[in-house]
C-alpha atoms as a PDB file:
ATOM      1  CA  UNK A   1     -38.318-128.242 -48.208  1.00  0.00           C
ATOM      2  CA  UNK A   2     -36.320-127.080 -45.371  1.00  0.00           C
ATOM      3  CA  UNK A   3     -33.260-128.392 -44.465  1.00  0.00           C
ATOM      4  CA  UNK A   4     -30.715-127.840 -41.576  1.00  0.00           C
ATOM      5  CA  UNK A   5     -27.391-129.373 -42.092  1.00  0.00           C
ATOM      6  CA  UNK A   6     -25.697-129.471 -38.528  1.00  0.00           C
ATOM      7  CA  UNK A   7     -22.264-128.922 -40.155  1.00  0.00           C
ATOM      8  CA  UNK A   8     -23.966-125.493 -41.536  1.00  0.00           C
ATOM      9  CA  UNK A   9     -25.426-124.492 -37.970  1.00  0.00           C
ATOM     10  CA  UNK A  10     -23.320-121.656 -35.811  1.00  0.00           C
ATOM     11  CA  UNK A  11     -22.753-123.243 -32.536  1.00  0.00           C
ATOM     12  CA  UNK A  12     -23.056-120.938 -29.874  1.00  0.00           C
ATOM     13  CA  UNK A  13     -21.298-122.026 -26.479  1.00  0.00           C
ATOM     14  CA  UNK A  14     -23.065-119.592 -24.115  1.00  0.00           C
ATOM     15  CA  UNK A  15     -21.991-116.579 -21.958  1.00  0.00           C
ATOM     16  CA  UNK A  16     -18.677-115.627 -21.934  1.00  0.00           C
ATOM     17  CA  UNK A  17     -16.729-115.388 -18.639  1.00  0.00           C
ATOM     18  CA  UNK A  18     -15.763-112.001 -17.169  1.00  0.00           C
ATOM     19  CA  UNK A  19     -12.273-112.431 -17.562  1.00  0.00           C
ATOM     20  CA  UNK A  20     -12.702-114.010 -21.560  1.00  0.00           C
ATOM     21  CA  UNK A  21     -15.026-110.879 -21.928  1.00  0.00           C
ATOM     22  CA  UNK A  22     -12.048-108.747 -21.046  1.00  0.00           C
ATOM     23  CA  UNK A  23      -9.642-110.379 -23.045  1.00  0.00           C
ATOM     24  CA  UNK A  24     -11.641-110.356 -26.083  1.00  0.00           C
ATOM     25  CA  UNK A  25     -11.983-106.551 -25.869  1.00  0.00           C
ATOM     26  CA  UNK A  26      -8.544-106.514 -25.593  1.00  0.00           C
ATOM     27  CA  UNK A  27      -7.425-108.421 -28.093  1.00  0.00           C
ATOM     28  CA  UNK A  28     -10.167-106.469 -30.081  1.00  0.00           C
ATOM     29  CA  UNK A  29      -8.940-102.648 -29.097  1.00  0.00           C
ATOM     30  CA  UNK A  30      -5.833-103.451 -27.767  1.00  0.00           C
ATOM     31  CA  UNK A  31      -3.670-102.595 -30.827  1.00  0.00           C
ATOM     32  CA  UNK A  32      -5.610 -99.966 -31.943  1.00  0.00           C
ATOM     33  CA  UNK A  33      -4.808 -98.452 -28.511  1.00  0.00           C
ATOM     34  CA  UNK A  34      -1.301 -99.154 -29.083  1.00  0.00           C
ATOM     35  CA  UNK A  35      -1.165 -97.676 -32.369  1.00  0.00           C
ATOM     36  CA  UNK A  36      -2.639 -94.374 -30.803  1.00  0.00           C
ATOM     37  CA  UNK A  37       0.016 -94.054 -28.202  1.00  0.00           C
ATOM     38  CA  UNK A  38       2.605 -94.930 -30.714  1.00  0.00           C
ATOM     39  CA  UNK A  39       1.525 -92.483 -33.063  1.00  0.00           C
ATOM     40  CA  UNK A  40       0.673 -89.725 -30.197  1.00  0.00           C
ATOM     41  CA  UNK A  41       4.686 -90.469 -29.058  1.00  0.00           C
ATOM     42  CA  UNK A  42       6.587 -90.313 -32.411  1.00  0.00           C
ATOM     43  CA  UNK A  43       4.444 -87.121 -33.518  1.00  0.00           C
ATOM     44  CA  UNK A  44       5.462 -85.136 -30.107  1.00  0.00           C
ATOM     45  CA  UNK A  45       9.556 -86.435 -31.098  1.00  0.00           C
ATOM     46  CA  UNK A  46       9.159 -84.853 -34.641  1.00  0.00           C
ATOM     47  CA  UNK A  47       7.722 -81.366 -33.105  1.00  0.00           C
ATOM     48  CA  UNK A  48      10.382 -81.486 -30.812  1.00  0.00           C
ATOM     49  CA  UNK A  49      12.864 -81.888 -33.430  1.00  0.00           C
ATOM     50  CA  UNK A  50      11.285 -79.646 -35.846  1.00  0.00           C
ATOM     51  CA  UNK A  51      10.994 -76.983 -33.126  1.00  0.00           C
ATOM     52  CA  UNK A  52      14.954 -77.621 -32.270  1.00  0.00           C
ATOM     53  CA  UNK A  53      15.871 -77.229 -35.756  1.00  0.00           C
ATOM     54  CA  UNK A  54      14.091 -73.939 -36.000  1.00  0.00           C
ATOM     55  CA  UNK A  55      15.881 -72.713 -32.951  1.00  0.00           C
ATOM     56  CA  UNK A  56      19.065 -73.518 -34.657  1.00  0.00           C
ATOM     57  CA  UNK A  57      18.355 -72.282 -37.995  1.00  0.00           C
ATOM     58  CA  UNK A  58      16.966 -68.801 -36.170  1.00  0.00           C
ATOM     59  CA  UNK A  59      20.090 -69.046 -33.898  1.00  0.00           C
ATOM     60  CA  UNK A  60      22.411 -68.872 -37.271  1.00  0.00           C
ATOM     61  CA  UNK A  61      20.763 -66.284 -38.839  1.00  0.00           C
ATOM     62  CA  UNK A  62      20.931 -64.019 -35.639  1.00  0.00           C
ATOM     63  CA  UNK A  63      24.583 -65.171 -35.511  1.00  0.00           C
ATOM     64  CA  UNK A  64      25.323 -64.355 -39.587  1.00  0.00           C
ATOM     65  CA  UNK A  65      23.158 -61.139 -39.260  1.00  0.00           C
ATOM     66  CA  UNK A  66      25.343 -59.135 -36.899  1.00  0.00           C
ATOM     67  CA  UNK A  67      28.509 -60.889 -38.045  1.00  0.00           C
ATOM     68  CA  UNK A  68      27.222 -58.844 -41.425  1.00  0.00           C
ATOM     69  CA  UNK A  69      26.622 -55.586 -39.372  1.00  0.00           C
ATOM     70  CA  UNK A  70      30.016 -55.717 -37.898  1.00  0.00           C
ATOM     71  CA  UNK A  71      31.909 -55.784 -41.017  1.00  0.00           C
ATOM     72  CA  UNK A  72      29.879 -53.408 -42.674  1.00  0.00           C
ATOM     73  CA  UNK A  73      30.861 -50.669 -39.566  1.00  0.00           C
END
């Protein structure tokens, strides 16, 4: 016995325009692509910062290393 209930059937409208096919794959990708660039962006601000703060910390030592030799002449 095989039945078909039409309330159970997928209804398919047919081909999709060009410009709904585009705008699915972006509403698909889209934020992944977003994401990316966000991620790509706030990792590139942290090695800048991290590569600042070594600069300063290496700048201080210089600057407390011959401070040192000086009082030891």
């Amino acid at each position: 016995m095989n039945i078909t209930l039409p309330h159970l059937t997928p209804m398919h409208l047919g081909a999709l325009h060009p410009v709904e096919q585009a705008l699915t794959i972006v509403l698909a990708f889209g934020p992944f692509a977003v994401l990316g660039v966000v991620i790509a962006l706030r990792r590139r601000r942290e090695a800048a910062e991290d590569a600042a703060e070594a600069a300063r910390v290496e700048q201080t030592e210089e600057n407390g290393q011959s401070g040192q030799a000086q009082r030891e002449r």
